[in-house]
C-alpha atoms as a PDB file:
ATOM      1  CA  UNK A   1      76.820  -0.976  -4.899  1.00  0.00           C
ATOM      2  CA  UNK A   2      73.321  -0.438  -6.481  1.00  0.00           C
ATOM      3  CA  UNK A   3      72.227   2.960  -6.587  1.00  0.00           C
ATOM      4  CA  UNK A   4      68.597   3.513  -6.724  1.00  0.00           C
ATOM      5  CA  UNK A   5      66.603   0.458  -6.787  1.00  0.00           C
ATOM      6  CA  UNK A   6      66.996  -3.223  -5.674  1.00  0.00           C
ATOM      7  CA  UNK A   7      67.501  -6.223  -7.884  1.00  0.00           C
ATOM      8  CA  UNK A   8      64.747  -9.032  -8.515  1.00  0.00           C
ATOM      9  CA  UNK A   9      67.644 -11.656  -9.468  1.00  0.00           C
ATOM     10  CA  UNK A  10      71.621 -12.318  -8.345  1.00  0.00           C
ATOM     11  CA  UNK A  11      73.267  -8.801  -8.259  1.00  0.00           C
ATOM     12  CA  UNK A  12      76.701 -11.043  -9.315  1.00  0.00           C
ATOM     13  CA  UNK A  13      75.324 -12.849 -12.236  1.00  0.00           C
ATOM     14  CA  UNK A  14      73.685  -9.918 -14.716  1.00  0.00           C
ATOM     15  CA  UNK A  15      74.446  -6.390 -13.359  1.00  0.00           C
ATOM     16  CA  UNK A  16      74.282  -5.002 -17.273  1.00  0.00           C
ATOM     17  CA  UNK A  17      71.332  -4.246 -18.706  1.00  0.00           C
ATOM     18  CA  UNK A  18      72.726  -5.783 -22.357  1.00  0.00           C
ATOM     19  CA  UNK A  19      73.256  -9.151 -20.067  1.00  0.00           C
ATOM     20  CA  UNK A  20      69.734  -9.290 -19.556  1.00  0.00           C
ATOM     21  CA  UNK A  21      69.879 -11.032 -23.258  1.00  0.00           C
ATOM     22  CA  UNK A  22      71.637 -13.680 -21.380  1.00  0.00           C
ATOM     23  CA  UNK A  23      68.818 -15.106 -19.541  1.00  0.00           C
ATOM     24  CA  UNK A  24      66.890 -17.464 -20.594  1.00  0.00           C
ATOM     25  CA  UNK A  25      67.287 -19.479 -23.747  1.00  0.00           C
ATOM     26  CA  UNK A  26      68.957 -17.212 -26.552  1.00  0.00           C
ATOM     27  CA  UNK A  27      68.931 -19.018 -29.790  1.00  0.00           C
ATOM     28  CA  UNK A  28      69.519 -17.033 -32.923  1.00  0.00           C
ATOM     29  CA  UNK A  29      66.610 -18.692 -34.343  1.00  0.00           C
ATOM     30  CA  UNK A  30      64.153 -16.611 -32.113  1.00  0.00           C
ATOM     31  CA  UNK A  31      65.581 -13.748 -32.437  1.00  0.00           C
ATOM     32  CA  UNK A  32      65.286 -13.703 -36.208  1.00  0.00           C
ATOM     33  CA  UNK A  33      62.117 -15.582 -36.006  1.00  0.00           C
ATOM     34  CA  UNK A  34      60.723 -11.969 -33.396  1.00  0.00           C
ATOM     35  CA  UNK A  35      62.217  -9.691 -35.814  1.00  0.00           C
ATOM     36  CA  UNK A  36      60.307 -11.042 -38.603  1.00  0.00           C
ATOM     37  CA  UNK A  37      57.268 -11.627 -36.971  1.00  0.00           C
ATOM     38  CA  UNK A  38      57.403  -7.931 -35.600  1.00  0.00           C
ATOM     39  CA  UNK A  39      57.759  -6.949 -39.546  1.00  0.00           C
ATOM     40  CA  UNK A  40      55.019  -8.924 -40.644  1.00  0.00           C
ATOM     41  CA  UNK A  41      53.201  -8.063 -37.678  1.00  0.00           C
ATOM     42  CA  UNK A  42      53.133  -4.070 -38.737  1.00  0.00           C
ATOM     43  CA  UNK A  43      52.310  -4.698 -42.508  1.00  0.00           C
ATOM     44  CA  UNK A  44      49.755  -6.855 -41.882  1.00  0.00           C
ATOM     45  CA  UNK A  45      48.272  -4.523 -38.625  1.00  0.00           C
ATOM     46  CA  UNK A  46      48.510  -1.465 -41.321  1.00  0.00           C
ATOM     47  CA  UNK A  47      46.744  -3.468 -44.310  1.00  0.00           C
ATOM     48  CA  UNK A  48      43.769  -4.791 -42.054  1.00  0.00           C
ATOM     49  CA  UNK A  49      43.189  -1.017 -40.430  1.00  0.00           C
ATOM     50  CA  UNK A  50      43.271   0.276 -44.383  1.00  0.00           C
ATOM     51  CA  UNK A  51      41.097  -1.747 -45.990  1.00  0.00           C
ATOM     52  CA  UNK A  52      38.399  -2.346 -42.532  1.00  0.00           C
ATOM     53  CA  UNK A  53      38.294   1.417 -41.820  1.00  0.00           C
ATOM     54  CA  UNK A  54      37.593   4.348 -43.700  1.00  0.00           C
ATOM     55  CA  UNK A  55      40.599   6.418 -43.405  1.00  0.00           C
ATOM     56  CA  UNK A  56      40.740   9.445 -46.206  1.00  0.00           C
ATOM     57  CA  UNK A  57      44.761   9.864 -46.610  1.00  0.00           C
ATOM     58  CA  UNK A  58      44.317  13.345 -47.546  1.00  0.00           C
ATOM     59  CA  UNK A  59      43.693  13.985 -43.938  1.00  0.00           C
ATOM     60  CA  UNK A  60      47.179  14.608 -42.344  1.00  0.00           C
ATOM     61  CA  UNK A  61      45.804  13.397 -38.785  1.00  0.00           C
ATOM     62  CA  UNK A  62      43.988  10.370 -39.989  1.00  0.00           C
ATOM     63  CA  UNK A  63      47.439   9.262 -41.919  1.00  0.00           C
ATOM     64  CA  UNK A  64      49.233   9.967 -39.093  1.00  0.00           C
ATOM     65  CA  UNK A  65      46.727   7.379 -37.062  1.00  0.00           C
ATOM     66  CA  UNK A  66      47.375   4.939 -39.616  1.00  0.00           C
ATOM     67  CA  UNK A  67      50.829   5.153 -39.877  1.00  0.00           C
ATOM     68  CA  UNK A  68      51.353   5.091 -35.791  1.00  0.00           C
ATOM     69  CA  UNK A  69      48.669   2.135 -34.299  1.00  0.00           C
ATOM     70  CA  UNK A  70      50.765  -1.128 -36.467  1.00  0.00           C
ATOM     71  CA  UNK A  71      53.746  -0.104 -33.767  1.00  0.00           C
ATOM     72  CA  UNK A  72      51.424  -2.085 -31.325  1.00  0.00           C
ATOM     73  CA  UNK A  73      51.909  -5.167 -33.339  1.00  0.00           C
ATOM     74  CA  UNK A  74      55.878  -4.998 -32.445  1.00  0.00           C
ATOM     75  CA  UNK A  75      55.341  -3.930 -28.773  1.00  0.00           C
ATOM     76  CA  UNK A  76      52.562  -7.328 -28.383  1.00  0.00           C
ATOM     77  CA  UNK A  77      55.155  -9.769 -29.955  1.00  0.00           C
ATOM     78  CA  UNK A  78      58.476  -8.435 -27.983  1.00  0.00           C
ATOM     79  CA  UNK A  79      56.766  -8.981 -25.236  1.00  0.00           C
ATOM     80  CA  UNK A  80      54.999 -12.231 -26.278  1.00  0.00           C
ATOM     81  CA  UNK A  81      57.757 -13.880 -27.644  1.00  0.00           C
ATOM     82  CA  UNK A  82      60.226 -12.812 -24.874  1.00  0.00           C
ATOM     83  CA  UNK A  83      57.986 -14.802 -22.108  1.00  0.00           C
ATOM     84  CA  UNK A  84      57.510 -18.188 -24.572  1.00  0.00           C
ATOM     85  CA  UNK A  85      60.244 -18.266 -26.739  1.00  0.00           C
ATOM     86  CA  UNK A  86      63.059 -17.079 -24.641  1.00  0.00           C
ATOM     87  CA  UNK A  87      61.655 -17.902 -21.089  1.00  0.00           C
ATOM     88  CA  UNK A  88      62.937 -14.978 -19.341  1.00  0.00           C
ATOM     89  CA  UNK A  89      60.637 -11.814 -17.239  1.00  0.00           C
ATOM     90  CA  UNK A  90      59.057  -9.422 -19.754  1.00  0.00           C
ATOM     91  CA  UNK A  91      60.173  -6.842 -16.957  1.00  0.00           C
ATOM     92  CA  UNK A  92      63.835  -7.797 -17.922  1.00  0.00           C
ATOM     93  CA  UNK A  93      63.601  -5.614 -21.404  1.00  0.00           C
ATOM     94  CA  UNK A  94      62.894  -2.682 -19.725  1.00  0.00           C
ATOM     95  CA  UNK A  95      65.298  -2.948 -16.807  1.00  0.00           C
ATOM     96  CA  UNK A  96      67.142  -4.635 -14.466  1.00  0.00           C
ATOM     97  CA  UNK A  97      64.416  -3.691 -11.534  1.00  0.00           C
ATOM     98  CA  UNK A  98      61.341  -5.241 -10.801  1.00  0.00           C
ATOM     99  CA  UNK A  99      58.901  -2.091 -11.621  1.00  0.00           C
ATOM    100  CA  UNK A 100      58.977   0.366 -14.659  1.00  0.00           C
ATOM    101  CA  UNK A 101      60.674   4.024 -13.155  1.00  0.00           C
ATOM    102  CA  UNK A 102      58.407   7.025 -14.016  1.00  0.00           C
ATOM    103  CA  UNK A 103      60.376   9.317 -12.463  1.00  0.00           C
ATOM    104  CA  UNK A 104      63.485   8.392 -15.363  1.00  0.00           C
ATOM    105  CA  UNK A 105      60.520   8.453 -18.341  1.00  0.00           C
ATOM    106  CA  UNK A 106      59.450  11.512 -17.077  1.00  0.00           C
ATOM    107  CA  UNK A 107      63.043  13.339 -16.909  1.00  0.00           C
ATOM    108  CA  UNK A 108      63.732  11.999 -20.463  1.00  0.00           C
ATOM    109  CA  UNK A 109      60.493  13.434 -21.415  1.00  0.00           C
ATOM    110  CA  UNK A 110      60.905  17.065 -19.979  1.00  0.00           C
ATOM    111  CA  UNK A 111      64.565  17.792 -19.668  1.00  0.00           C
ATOM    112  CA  UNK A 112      64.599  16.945 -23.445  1.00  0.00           C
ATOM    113  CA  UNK A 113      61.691  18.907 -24.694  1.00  0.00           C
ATOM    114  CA  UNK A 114      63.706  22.234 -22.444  1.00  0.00           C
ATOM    115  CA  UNK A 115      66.546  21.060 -24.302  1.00  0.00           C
ATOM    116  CA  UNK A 116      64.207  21.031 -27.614  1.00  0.00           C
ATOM    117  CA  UNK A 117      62.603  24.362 -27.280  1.00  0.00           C
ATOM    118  CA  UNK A 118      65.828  25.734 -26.382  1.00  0.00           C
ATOM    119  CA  UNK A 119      67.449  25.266 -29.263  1.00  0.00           C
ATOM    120  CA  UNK A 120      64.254  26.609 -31.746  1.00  0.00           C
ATOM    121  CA  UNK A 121      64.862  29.666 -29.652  1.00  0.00           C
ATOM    122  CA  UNK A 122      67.786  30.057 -30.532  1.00  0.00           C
ATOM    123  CA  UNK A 123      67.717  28.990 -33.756  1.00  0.00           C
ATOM    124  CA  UNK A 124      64.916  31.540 -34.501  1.00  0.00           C
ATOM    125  CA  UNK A 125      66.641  34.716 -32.870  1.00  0.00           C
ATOM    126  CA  UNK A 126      70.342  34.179 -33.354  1.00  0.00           C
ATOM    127  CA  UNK A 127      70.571  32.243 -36.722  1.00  0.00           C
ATOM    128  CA  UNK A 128      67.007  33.678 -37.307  1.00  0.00           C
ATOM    129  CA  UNK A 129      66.092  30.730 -38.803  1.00  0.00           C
ATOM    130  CA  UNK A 130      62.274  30.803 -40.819  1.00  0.00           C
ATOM    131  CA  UNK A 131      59.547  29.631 -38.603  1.00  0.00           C
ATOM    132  CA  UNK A 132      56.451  29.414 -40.293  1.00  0.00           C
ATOM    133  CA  UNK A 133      53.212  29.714 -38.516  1.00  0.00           C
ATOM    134  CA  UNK A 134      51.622  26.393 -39.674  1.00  0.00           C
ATOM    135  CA  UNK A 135      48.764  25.441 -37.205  1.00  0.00           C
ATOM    136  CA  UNK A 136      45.582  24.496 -37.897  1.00  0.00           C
ATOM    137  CA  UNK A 137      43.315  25.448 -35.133  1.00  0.00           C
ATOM    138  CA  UNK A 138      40.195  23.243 -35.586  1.00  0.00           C
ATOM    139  CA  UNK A 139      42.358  20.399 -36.130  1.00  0.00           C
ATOM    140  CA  UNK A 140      45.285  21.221 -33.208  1.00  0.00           C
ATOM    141  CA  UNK A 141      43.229  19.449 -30.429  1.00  0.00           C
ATOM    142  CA  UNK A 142      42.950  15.916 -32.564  1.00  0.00           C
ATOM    143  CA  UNK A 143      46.254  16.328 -33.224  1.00  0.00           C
ATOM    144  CA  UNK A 144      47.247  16.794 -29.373  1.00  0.00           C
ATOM    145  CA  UNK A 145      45.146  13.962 -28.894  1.00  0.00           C
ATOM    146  CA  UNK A 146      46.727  11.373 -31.681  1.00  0.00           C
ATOM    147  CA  UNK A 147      50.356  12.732 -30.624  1.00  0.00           C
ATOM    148  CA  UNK A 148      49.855  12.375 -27.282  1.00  0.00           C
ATOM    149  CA  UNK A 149      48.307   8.891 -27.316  1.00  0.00           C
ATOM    150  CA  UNK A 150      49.961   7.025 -30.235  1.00  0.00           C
ATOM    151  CA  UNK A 151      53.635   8.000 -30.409  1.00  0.00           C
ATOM    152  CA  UNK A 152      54.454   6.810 -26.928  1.00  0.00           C
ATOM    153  CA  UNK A 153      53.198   3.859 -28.570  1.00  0.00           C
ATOM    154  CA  UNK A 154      55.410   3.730 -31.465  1.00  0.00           C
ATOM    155  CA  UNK A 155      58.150   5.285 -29.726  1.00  0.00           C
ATOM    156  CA  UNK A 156      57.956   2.474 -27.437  1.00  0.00           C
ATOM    157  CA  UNK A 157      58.348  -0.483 -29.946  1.00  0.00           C
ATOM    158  CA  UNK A 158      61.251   1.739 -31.131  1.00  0.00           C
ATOM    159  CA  UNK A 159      62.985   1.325 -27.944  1.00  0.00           C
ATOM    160  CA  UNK A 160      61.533  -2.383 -26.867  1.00  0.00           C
ATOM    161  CA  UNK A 161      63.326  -3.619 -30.352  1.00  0.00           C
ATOM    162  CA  UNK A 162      66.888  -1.703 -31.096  1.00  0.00           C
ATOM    163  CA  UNK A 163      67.483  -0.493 -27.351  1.00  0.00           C
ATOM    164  CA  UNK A 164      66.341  -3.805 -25.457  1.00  0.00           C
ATOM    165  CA  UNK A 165      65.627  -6.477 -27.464  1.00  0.00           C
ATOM    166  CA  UNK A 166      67.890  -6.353 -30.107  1.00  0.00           C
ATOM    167  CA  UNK A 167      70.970  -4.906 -28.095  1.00  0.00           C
ATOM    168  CA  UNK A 168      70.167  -7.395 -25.070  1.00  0.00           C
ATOM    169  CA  UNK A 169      70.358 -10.373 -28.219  1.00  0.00           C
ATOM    170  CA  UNK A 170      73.486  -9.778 -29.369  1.00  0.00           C
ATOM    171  CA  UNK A 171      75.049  -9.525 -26.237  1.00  0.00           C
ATOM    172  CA  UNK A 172      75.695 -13.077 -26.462  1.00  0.00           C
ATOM    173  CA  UNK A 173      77.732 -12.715 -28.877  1.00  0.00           C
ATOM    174  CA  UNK A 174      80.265  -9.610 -27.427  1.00  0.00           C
ATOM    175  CA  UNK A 175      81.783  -9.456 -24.017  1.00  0.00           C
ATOM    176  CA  UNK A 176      81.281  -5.895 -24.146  1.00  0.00           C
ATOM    177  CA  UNK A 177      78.141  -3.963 -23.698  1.00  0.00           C
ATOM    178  CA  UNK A 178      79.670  -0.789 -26.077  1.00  0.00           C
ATOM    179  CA  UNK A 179      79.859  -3.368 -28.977  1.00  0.00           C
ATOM    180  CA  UNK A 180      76.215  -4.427 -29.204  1.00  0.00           C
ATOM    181  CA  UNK A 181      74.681  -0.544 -28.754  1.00  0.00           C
ATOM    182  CA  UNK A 182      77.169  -0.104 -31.518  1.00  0.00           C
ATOM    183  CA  UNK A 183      75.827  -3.128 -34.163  1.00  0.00           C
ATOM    184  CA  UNK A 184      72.180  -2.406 -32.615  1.00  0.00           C
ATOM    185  CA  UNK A 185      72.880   1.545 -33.879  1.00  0.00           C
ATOM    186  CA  UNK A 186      73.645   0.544 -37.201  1.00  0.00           C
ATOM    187  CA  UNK A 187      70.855  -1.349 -37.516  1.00  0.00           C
ATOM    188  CA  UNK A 188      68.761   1.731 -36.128  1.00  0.00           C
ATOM    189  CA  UNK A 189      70.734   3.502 -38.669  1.00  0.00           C
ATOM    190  CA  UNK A 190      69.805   1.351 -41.813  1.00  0.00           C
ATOM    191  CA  UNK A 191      65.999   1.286 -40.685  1.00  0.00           C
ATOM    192  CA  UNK A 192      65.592   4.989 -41.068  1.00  0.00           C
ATOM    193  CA  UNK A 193      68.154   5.572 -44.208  1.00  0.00           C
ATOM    194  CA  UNK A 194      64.759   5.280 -46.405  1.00  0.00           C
ATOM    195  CA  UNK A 195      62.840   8.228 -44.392  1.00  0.00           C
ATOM    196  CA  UNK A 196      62.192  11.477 -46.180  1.00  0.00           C
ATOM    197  CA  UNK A 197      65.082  13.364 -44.805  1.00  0.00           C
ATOM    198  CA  UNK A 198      67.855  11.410 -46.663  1.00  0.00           C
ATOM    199  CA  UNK A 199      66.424  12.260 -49.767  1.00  0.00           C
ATOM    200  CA  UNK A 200      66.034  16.226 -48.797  1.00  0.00           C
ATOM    201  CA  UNK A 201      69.232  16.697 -46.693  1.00  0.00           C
ATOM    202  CA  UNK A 202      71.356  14.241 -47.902  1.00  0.00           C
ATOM    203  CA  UNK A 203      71.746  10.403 -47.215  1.00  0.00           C
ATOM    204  CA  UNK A 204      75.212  10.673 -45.783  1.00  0.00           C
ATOM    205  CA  UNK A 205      74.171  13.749 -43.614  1.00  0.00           C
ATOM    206  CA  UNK A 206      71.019  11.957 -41.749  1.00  0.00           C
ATOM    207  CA  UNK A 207      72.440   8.777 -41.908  1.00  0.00           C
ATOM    208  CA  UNK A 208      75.263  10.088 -39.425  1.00  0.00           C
ATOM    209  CA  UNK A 209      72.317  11.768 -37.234  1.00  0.00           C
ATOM    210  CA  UNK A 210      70.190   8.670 -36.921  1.00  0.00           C
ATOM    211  CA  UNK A 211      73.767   7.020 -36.037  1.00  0.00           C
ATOM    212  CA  UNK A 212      74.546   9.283 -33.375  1.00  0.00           C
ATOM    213  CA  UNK A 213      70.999   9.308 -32.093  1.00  0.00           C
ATOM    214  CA  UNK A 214      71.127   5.363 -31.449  1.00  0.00           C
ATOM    215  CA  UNK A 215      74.517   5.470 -30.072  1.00  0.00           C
ATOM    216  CA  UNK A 216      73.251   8.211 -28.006  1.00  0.00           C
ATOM    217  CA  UNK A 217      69.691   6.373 -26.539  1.00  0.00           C
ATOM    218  CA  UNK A 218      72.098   2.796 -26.229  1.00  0.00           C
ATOM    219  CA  UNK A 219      74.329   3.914 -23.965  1.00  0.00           C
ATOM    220  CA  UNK A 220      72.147   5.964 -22.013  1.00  0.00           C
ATOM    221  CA  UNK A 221      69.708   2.710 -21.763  1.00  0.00           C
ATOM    222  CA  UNK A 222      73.267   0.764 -20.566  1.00  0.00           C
ATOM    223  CA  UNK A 223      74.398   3.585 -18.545  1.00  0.00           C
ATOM    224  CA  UNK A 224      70.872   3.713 -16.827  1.00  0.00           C
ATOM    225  CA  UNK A 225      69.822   0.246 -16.150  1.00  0.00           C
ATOM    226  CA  UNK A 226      67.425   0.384 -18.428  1.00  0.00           C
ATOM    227  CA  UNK A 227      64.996   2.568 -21.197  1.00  0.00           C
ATOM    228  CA  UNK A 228      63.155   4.582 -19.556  1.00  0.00           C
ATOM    229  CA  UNK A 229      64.647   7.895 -20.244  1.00  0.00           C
ATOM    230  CA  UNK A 230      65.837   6.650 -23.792  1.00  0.00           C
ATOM    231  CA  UNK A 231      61.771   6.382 -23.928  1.00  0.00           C
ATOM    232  CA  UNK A 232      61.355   9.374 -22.864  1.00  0.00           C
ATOM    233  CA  UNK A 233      63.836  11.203 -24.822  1.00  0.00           C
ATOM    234  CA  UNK A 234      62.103   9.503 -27.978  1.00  0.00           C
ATOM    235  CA  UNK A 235      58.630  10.079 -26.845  1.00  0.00           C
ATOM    236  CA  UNK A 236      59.254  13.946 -26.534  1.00  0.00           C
ATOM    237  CA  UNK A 237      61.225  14.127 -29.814  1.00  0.00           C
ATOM    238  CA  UNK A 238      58.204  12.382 -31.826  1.00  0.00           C
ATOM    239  CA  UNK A 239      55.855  14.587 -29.807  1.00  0.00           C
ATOM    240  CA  UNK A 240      57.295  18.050 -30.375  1.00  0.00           C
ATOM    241  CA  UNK A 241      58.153  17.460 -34.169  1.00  0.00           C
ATOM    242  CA  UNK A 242      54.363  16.247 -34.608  1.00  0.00           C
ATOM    243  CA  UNK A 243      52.682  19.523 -32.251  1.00  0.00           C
ATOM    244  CA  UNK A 244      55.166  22.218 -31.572  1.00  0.00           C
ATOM    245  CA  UNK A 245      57.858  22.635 -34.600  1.00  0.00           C
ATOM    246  CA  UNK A 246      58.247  20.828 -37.490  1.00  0.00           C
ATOM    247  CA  UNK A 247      60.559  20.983 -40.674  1.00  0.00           C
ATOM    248  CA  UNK A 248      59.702  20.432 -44.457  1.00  0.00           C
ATOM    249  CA  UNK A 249      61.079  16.786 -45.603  1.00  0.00           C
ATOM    250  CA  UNK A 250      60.278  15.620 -42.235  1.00  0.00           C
ATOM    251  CA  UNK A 251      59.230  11.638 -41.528  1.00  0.00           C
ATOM    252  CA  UNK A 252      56.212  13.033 -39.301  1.00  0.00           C
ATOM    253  CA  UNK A 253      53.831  15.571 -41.602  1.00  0.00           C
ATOM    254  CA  UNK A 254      51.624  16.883 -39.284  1.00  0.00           C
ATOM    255  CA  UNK A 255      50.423  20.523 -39.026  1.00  0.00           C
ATOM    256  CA  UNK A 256      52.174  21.587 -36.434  1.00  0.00           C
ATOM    257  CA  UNK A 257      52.035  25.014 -34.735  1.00  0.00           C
ATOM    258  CA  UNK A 258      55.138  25.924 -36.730  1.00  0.00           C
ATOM    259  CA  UNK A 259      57.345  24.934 -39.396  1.00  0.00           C
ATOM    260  CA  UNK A 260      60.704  25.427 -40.428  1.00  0.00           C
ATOM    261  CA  UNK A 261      61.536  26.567 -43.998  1.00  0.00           C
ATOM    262  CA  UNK A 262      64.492  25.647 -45.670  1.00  0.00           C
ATOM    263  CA  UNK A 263      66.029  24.417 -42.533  1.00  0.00           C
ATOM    264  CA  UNK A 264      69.950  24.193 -42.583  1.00  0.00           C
ATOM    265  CA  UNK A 265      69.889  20.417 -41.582  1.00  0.00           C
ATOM    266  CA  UNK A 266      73.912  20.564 -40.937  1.00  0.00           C
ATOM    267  CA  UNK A 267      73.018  22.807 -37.816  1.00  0.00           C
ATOM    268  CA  UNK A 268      70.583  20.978 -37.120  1.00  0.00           C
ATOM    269  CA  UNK A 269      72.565  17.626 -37.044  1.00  0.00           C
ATOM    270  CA  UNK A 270      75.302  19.931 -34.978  1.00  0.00           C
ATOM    271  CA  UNK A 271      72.746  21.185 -32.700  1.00  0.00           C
ATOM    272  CA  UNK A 272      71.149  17.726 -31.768  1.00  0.00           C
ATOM    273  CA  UNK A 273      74.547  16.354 -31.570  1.00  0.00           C
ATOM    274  CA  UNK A 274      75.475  19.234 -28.350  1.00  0.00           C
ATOM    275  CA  UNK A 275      71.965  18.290 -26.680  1.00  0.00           C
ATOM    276  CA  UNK A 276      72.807  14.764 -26.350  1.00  0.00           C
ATOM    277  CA  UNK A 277      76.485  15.753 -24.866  1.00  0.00           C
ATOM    278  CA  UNK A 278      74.808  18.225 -22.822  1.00  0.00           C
ATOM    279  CA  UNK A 279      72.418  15.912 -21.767  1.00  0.00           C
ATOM    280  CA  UNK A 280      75.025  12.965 -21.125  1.00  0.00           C
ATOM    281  CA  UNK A 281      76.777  15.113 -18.358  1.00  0.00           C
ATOM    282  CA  UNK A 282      73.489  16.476 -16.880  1.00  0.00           C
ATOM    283  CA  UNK A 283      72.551  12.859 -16.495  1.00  0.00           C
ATOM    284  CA  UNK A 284      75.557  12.083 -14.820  1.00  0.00           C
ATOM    285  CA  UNK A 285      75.859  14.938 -12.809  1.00  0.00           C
ATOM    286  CA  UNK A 286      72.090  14.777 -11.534  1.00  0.00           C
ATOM    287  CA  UNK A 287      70.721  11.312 -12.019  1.00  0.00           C
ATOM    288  CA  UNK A 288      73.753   9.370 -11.537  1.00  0.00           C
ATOM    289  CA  UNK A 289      74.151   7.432 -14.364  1.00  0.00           C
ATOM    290  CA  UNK A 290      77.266   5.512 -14.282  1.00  0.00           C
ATOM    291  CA  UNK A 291      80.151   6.950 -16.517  1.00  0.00           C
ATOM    292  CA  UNK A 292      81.096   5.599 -19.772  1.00  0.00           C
ATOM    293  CA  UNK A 293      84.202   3.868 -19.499  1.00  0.00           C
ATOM    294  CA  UNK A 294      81.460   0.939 -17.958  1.00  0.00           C
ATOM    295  CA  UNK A 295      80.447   0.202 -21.247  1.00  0.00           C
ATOM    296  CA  UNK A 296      84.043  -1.294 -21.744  1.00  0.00           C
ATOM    297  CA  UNK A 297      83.963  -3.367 -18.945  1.00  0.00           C
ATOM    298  CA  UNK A 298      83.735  -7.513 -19.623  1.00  0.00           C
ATOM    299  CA  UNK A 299      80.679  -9.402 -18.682  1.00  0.00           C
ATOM    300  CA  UNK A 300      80.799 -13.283 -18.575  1.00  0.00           C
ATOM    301  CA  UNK A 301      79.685 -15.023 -21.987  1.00  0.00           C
ATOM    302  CA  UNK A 302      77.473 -17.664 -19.938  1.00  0.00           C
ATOM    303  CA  UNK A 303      74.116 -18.824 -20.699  1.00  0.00           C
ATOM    304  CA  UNK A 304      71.905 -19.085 -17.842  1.00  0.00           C
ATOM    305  CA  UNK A 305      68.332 -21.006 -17.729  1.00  0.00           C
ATOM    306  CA  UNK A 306      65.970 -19.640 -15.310  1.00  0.00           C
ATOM    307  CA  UNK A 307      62.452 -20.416 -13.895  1.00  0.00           C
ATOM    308  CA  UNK A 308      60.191 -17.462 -14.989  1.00  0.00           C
END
C-alpha cells in the first residue's frame, strides 16, 4: 500500500527508490562518463569564476561564494545527462512521485536545526564547552544572504550525486537496496577524507563521522521514497555551521555568530551519531517512514527501457 503520494509508473515494477537506477538504459559507461563530467564540470566552473571576476580571497564571504556556485555545474549535468544518456524522468532522482515534497525538505530542514541547537545547548551548559562570540556584524547579513542562497545549492548536488544518482547506479549491480547506500557511503566517505577536519581531529575519527553521516542520509532517502529530507537535513547542517556555530578546523570558514574552541570532536562525533538515531525513530514514529529491515528486502535485477 502506498502511503502518501501516488505513483507516475507501475507500483509492481520499481517500488524502491535505489530501483529507480533501473530505468532506462544503465550502462557503466555513463555513469563514469557523469561522474567525470560533474568533476570537470566544478574545476572548470571554479577556474572561469576566478580568473573572469574579481574575487579578493582574503574576504571569508567572497571565498565562500567561490567555493559554493561550481556545485551548479554537478546539479546541470545529473540532470542533463540523466534525460539523454540514460533516458529515464529527471523527477525519478529525486523520488518515486511525480512532484518534489516540500513538506519532507522542510521537516529535514527544521527538525534538524532543533536537533542542532539542541545539542550546542547542551554542549555549552553541561560540558560547558567554549563558545566564542565570533560575528561580524556588518558582514552577518551577506553572509545570511550567501548561506541561505548557495548551500542549498551545493547541498543539493551533494545529494543528486551520492544519495540518487550514484546509489540509484549501482543498484544494478545488488539485489539489495542496503548494499548500494553502503558502497555509495564509502564513496561519500573517501570524498571528504581530504577536508580540514581529518587533519585537526584525526583521519580515522572523521572518516567514521562522514561514514555514518552517508549511511545515515541513504537510508533515510530509501526509507523515504526519496531525498527530500536527506536535503534538508544537509541543507540545515551547511547552513547552521556557516551562520549560527561553527568550530576551528572546520570545511566551511565563515564568521559565524559563534565559534567553538578546542572542540572535543569525539563528542561531537558521539553527539551527531544520537541525533541521527533520534531522528530515525522520530521519522518513523511521525512521518512514517518505512522501517529498516526494508532495506534487506530483494528487488528484481531487470533492466527496463521506457519512453520518457
Amino acid at each position: 500500500m502506498i502511503r502518501y503520494e501516488s505513483y507516475t509508473f507501475a507500483e509492481d515494477s520499481f517500488r524502491m527508490f535505489v530501483q529507480q537506477g533501473r530505468r532506462g538504459l544503465n550502462s557503466a559507461f555513463y555513469y563514469v562518463l557523469t561522474t567525470l563530467i560533474c568533476f570537470t564540470g566544478i574545476a572548470s566552473l571554479s577556474a572561469y569564476l576566478y580568473q573572469n571576476f574579481s574575487f579578493d580571497l582574503k574576504d571569508i564571504n567572497q571565498t565562500l561564494i567561490l567555493t559554493l556556485i561550481p556545485f551548479s555545474a554537478v546539479i546541470f549535468f545529473i540532470l542533463f545527462n540523466t534525460r539523454l544518456l540514460h533516458k529515464r524522468p529527471i523527477a525519478s532522482l529525486f523520488n518515486i512521485f511525480n512532484h518534489f515534497r516540500w513538506s519532507r525538505f522542510l521537516i529535514g530542514l527544521i527538525f534538524w536545526s532543533t536537533l542542532l541547537i539542541a545539542t550546542d545547548v547542551f554542549n555549552a551548559f553541561i560540558l560547558h564547552e567554549d563558545y566564542k562570540l565570533s560575528l561580524n556584524k556588518e558582514n552577518f547579513l551577506q553572509l545570511c544572504i550567501i548561506s541561505l542562497s548557495l548551500f542549498p545549492i551545493q547541498t543539493l548536488a551533494e545529494e543528486l550525486f551520492f544519495r540518487s544518482y550514484l546509489t540509484q547506479g549501482l543498484s544494478n549491480i545488488f539485489s539489495k537496496s542496503i548494499f548500494p547506500i553502503i558502497l555509495s557511503s564509502f564513496i561519500f566517505m573517501g570524498a571528504h577524507m581530504m577536508n580540514p577536519e581529518t587533519e585537526k581531529y584525526g583521519l580515522i575519527l572523521m572518516s567514521f563521522y562522514y561514514l555514518c553521516s552517508a549511511f545515515f542520509l541513504g537510508i533515510l532517502t530509501e526509507l523515504d521514497d526519496g531525498i527530500e529530507q536527506s536535503y534538508g537535513i544537509h541543507t540545515a547542517t551547511n547552513i547552521y555551521g556557516a551562520v549560527i556555530v561553527g568550530y576551528e578546523g572546520s570545511a566551511i570558514q565563515t564568521e559565524s555568530v559563534w565559534t567553538i574552541q578546542n572542540m572535543n570532536a569525539f563528542m561531537m562525533v558521539l553527539f551527531s551519531i544520537l541525533i541521527m538515531v533520534i531522528y530515525y525513530f522520530m521519522a518513523h514514529r511521525f512521518w512514517k517512514i518505512r522501517k529498516f529491515n526494508y532495506l534487506i528486502k530483494e528487488y528484481e535485477l531487470e533492466n527496463v527501457q521506457e519512453k520518457v
